[in-house]
C-alpha atoms as a PDB file:
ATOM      1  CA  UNK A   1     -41.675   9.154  27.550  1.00  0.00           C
ATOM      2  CA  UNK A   2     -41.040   9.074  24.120  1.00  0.00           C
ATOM      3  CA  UNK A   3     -38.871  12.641  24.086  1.00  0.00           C
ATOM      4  CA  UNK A   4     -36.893  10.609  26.804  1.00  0.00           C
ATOM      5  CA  UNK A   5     -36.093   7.876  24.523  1.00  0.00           C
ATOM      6  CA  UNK A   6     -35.204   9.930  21.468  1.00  0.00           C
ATOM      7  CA  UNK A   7     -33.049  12.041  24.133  1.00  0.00           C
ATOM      8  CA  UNK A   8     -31.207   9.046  25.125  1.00  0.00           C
ATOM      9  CA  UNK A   9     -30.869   7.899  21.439  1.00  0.00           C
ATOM     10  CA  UNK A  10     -29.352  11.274  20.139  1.00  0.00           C
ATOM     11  CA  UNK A  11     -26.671  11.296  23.346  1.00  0.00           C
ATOM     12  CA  UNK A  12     -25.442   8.094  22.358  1.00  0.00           C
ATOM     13  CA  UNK A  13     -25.034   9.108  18.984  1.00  0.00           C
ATOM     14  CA  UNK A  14     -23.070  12.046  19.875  1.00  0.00           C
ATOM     15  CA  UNK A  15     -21.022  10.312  22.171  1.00  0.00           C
ATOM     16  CA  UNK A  16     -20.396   7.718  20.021  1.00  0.00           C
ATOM     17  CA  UNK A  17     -19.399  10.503  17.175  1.00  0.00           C
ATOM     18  CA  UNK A  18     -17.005  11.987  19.286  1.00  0.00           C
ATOM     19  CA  UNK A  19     -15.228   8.475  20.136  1.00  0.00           C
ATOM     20  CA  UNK A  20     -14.568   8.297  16.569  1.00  0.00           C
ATOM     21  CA  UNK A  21     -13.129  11.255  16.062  1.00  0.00           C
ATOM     22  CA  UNK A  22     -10.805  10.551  19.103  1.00  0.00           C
ATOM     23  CA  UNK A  23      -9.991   7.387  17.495  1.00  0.00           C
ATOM     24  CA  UNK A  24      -9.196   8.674  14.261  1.00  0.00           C
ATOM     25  CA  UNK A  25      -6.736  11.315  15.844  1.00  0.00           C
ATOM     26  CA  UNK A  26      -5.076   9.126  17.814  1.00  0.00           C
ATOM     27  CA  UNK A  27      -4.222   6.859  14.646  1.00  0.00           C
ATOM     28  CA  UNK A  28      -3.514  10.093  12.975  1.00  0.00           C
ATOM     29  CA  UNK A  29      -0.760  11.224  15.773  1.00  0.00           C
ATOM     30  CA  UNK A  30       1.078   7.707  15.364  1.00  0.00           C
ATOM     31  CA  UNK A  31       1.821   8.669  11.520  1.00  0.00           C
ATOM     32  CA  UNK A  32       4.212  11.234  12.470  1.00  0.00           C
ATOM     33  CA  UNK A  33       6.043   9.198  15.329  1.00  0.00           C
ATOM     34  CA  UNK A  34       9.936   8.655  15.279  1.00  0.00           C
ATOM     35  CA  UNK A  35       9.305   5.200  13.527  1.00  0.00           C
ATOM     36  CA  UNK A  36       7.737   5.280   9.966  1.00  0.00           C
ATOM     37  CA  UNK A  37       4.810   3.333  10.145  1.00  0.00           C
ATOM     38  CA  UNK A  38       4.354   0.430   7.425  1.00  0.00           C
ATOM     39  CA  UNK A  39       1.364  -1.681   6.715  1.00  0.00           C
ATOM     40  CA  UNK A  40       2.565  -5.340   7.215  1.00  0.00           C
ATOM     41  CA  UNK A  41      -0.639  -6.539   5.211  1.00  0.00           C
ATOM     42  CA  UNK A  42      -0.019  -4.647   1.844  1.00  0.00           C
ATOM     43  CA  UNK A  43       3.720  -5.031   2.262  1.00  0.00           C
ATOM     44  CA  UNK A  44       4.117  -0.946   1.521  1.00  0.00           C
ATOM     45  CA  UNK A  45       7.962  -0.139   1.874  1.00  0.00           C
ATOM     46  CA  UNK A  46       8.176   2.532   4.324  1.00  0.00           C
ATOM     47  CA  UNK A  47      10.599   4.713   2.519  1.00  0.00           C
ATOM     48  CA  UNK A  48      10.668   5.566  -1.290  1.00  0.00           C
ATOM     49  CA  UNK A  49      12.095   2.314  -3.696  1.00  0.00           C
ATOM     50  CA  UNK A  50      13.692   3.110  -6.691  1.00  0.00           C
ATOM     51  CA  UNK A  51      11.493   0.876  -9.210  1.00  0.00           C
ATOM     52  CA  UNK A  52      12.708   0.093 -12.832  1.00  0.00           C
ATOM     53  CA  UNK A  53      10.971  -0.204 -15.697  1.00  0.00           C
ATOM     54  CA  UNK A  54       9.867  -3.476 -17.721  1.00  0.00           C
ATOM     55  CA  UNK A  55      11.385  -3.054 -21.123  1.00  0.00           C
ATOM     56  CA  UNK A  56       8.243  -5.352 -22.867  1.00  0.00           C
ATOM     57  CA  UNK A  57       5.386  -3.492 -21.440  1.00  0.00           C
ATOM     58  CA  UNK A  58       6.741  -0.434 -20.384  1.00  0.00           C
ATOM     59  CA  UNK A  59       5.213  -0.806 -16.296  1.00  0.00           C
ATOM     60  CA  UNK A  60       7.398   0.459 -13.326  1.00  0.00           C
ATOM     61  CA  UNK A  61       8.278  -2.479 -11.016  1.00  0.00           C
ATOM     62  CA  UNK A  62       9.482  -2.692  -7.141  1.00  0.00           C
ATOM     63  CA  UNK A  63      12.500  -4.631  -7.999  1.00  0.00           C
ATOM     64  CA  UNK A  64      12.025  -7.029  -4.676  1.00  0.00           C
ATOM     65  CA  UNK A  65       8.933  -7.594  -5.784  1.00  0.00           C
ATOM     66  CA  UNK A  66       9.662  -8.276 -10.360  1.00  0.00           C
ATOM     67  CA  UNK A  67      10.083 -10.977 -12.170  1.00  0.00           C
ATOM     68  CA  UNK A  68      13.787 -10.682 -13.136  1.00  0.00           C
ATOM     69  CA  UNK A  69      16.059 -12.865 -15.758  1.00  0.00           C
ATOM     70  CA  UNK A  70      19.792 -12.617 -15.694  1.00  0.00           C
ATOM     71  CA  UNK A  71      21.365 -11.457 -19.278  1.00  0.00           C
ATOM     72  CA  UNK A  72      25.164 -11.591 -19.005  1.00  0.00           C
ATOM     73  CA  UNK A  73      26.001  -9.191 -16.370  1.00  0.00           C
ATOM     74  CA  UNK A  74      22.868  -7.131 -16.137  1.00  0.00           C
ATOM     75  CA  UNK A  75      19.656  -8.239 -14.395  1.00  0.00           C
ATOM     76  CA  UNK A  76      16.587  -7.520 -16.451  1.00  0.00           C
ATOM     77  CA  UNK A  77      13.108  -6.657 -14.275  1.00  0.00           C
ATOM     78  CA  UNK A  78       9.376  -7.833 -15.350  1.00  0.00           C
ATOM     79  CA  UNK A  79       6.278  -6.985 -13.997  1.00  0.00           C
ATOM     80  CA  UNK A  80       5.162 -10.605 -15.036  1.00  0.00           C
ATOM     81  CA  UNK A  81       6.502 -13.888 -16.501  1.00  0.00           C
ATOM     82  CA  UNK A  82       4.602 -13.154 -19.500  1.00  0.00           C
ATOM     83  CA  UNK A  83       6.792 -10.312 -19.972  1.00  0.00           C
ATOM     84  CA  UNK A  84       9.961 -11.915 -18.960  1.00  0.00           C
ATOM     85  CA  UNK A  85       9.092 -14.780 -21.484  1.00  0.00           C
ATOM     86  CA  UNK A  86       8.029 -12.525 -24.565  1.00  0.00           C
ATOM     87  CA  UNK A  87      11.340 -10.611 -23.778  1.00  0.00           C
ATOM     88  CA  UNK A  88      13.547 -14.646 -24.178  1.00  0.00           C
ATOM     89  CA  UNK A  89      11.310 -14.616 -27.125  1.00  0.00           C
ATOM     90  CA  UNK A  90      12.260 -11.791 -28.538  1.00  0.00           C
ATOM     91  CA  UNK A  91      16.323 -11.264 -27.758  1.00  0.00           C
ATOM     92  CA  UNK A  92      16.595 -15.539 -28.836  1.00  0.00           C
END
């Protein structure tokens, strides 16, 4: 009775191994579908950004997502308002 039991046991863990694997493949296949696939939660861009660089600290920046001042003509990028600030600080 007991070999029965531990029979049943290990079968469902082997099936349940293999549905996993299925499932992972199948996610796997949809990464190389006609449509690039982009995480709406952690608001990855699906194609390559150009980023610029924060002239205070020196950190590369997603433009859509920086701080950014206007100075004249040229718009300046932050990775924080710390930065921006120390930056007014700085060029006033």
């Amino acid at each position: 009775m007991l070999g029965f039991a531990l029979d049943v046991i290990f079968a469902l863990l082997v099936i349940r191994s293999i549905w996993k694997l299925l499932q992972g493949v199948k996610v796997g296949m949809s990464v190389h579908t006609a449509e690039p696939r982009q995480s709406r939660e952690s608001g990855v861009p699906a194609q390559g950004v150009q980023m610029v660089k924060d002239p205070v600290c020196g950190t590369y920046v997603v433009p859509d997502r920086a701080v950014s001042a206007a100075v004249g003509r040229q718009t300046i990028y932050f990775c924080s308002t710390a930065c921006r600030d120390t930056y007014r600080k700085k060029t006033a």
